[in-house]
PDB file of N, CA and C in Angstrom:
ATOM      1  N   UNK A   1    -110.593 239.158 -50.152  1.00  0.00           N
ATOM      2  CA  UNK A   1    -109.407 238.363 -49.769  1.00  0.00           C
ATOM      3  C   UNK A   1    -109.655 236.871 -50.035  1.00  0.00           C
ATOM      4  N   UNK A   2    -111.107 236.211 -49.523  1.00  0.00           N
ATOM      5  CA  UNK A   2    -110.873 234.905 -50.066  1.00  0.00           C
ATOM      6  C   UNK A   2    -111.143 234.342 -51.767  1.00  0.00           C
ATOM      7  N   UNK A   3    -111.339 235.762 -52.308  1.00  0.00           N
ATOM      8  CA  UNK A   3    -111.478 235.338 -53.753  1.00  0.00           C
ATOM      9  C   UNK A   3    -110.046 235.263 -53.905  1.00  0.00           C
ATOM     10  N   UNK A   4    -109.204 236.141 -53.464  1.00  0.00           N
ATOM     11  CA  UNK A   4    -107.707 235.875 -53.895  1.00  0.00           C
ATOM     12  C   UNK A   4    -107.170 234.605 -53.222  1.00  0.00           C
ATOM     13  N   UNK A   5    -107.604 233.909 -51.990  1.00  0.00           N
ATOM     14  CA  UNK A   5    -106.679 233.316 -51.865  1.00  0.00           C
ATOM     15  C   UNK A   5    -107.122 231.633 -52.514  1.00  0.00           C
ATOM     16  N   UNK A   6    -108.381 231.725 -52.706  1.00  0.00           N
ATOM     17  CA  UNK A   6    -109.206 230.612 -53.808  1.00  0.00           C
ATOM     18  C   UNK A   6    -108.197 230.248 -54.949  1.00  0.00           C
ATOM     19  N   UNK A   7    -107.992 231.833 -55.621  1.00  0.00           N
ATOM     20  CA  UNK A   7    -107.214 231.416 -56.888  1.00  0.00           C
ATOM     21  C   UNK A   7    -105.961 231.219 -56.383  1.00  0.00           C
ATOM     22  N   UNK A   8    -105.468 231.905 -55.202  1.00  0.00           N
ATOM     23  CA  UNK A   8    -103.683 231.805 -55.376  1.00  0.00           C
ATOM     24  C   UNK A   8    -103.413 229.865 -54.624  1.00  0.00           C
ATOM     25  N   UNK A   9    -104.268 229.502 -53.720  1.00  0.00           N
ATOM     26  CA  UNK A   9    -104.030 228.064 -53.471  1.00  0.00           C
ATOM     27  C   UNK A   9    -103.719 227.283 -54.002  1.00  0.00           C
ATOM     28  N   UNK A  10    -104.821 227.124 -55.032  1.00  0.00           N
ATOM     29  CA  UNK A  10    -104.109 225.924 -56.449  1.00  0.00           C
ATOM     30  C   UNK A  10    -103.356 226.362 -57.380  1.00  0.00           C
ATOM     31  N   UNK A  11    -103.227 227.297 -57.295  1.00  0.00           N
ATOM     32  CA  UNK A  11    -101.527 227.436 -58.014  1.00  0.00           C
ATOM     33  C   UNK A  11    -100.209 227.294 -57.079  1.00  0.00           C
ATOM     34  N   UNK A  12    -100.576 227.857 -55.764  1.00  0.00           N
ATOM     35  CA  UNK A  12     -99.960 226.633 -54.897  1.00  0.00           C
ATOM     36  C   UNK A  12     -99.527 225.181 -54.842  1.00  0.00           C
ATOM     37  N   UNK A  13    -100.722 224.929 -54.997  1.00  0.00           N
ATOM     38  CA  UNK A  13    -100.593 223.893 -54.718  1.00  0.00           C
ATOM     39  C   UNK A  13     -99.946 222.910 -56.052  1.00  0.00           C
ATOM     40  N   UNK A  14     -99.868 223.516 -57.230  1.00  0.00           N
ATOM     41  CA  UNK A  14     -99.714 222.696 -58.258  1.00  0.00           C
ATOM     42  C   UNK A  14     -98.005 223.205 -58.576  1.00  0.00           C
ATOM     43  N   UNK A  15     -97.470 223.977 -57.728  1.00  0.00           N
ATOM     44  CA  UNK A  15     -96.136 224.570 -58.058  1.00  0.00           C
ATOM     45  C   UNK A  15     -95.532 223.295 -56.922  1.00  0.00           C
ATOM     46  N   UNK A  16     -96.317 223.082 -55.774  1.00  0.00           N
ATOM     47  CA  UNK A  16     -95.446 222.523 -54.660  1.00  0.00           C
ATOM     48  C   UNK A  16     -95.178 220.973 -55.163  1.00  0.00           C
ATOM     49  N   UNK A  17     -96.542 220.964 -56.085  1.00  0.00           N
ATOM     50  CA  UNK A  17     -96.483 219.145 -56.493  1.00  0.00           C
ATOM     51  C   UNK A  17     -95.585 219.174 -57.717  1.00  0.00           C
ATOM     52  N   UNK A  18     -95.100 220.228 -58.751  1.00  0.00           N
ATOM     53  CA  UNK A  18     -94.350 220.283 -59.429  1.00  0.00           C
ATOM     54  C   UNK A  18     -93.140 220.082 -58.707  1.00  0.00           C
ATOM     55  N   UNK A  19     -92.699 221.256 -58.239  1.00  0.00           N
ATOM     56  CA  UNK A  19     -91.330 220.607 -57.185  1.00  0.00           C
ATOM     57  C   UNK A  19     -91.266 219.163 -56.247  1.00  0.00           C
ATOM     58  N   UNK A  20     -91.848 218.799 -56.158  1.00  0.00           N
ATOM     59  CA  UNK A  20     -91.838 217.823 -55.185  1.00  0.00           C
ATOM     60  C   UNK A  20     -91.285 216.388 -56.401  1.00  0.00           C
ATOM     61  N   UNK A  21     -92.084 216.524 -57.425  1.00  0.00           N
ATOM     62  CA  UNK A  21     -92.010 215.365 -58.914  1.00  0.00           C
ATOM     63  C   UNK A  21     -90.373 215.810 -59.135  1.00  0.00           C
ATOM     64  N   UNK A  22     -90.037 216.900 -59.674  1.00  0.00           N
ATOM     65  CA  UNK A  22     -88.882 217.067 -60.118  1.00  0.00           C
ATOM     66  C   UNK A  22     -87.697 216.360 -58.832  1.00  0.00           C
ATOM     67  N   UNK A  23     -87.985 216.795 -57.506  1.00  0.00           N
ATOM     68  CA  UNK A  23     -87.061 215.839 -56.557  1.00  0.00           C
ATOM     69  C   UNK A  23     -86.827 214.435 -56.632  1.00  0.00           C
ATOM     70  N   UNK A  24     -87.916 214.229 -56.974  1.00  0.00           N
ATOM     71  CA  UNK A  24     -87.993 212.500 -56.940  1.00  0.00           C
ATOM     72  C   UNK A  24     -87.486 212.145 -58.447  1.00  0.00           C
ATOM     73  N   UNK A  25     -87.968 212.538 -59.345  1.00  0.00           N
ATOM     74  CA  UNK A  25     -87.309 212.002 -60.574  1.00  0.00           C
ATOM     75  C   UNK A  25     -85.410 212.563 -60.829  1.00  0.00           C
ATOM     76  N   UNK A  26     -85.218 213.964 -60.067  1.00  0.00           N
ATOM     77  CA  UNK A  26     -83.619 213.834 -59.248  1.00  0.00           C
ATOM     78  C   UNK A  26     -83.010 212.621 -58.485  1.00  0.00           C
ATOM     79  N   UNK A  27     -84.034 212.265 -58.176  1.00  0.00           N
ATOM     80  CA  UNK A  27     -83.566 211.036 -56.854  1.00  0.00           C
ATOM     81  C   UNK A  27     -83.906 209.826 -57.700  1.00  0.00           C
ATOM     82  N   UNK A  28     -84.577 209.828 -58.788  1.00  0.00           N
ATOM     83  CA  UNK A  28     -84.622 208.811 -59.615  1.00  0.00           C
ATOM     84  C   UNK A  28     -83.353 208.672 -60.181  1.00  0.00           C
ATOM     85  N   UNK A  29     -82.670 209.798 -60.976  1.00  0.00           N
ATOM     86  CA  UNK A  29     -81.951 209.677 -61.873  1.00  0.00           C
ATOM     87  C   UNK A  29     -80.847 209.267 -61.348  1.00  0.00           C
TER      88      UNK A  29
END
């Protein structure tokens, strides 16, 4: 289980910082 959740975190984590950029450059535009 923590080998899976090793890998599934940072893809977590790099989906949440993707969404988070796309809001702001929404809120940019």
């Amino acid at each position: 289980m923590t080998a899976i959740l090793v890998l599934i975190l940072p893809l977590m984590m790099a989906i949440v910082l993707s969404l988070l950029r796309g809001r702001e450059a929404q809120t940019m535009n």
